[in-house]
Protein backbone atom coordinates (compact mmCIF):
# COMPACT_ATOMS: atom_id res chain seq x y z
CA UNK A 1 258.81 31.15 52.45
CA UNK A 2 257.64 34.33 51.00
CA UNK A 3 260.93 34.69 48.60
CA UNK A 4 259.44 31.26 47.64
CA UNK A 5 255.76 32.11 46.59
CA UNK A 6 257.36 35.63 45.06
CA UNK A 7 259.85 33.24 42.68
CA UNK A 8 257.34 31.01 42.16
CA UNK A 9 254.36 33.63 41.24
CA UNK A 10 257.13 35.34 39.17
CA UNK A 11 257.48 32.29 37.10
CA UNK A 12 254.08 31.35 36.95
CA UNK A 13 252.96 34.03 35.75
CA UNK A 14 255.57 35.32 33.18
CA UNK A 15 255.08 31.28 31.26
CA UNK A 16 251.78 31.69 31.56
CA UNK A 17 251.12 34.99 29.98
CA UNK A 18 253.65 34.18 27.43
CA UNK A 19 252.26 31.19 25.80
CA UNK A 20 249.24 32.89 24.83
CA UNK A 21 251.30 35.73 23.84
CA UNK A 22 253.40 33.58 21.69
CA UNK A 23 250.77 31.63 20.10
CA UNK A 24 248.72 34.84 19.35
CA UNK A 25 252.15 36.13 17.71
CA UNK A 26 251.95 33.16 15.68
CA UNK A 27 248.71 32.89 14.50
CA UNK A 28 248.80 37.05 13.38
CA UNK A 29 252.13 36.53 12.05
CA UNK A 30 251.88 33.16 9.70
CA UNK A 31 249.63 34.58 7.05
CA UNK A 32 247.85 33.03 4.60
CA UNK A 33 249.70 29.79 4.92
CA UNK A 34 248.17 29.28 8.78
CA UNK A 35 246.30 26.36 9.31
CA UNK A 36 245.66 24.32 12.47
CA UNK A 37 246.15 20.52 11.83
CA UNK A 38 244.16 20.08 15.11
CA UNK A 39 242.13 23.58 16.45
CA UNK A 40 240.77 21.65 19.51
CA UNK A 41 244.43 20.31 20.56
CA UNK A 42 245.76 23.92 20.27
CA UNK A 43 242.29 25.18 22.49
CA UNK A 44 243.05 22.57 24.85
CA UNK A 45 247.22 23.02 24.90
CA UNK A 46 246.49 27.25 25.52
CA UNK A 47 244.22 26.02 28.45
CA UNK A 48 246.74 24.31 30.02
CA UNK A 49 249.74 25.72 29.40
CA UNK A 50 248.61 29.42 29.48
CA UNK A 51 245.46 29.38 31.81
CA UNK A 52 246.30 27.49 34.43
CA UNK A 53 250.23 28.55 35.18
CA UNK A 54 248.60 32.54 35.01
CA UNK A 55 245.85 31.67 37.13
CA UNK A 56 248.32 29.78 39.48
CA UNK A 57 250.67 32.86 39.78
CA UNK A 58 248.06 35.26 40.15
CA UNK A 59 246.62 33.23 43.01
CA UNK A 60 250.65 33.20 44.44
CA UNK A 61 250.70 36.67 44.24
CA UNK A 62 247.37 37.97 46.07
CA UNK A 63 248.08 35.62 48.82
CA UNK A 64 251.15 37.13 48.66
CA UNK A 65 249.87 40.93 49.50
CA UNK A 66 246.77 39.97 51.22
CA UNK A 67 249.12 37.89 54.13
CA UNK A 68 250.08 40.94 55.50
C-alpha cells in the first residue's frame, strides 16, 4: 500500500506542478502575439489541472511520512 500512495504522490505531484510550469513557459515565451481567447477558461483549467493534482500529491505524501 505504501509503494501505492508513493507512485501515486509521485505522479500527482510531478502533473501538477508541471502544468502551471508549462503554461507559465508559455505565456513568458509567446511574446507579443499572446492573447487569451478565454482568460477565465485558462484560470479555471490551471485550477484544476494544476491545483488540485499538487494539492492531492502533497496530501499523499505527508500522510505518507507522518504514518510512521
Amino acid at each position: 500500500m505504501r509503494k501505492l500512495q508513493k507512485a501515486l504522490a509521485g505522479a500527482c505531484l510531478l502533473f501538477g506542478l508541471s502544468i502551471p510550469l508549462l503554461a507559465a513557459v508559455y505565456a513568458i515565451g509567446s511574446g507579443d502575439d499572446f492573447e487569451l481567447e478565454d482568460p477565465d477558461g485558462a484560470g479555471v483549467a490551471l485550477v484544476v489541472f494544476g491545483l488540485a493534482p499538487t494539492a492531492l500529491g502533497g496530501w499523499l505524501a505527508w500522510n505518507l511520512r507522518h504514518s510512521n
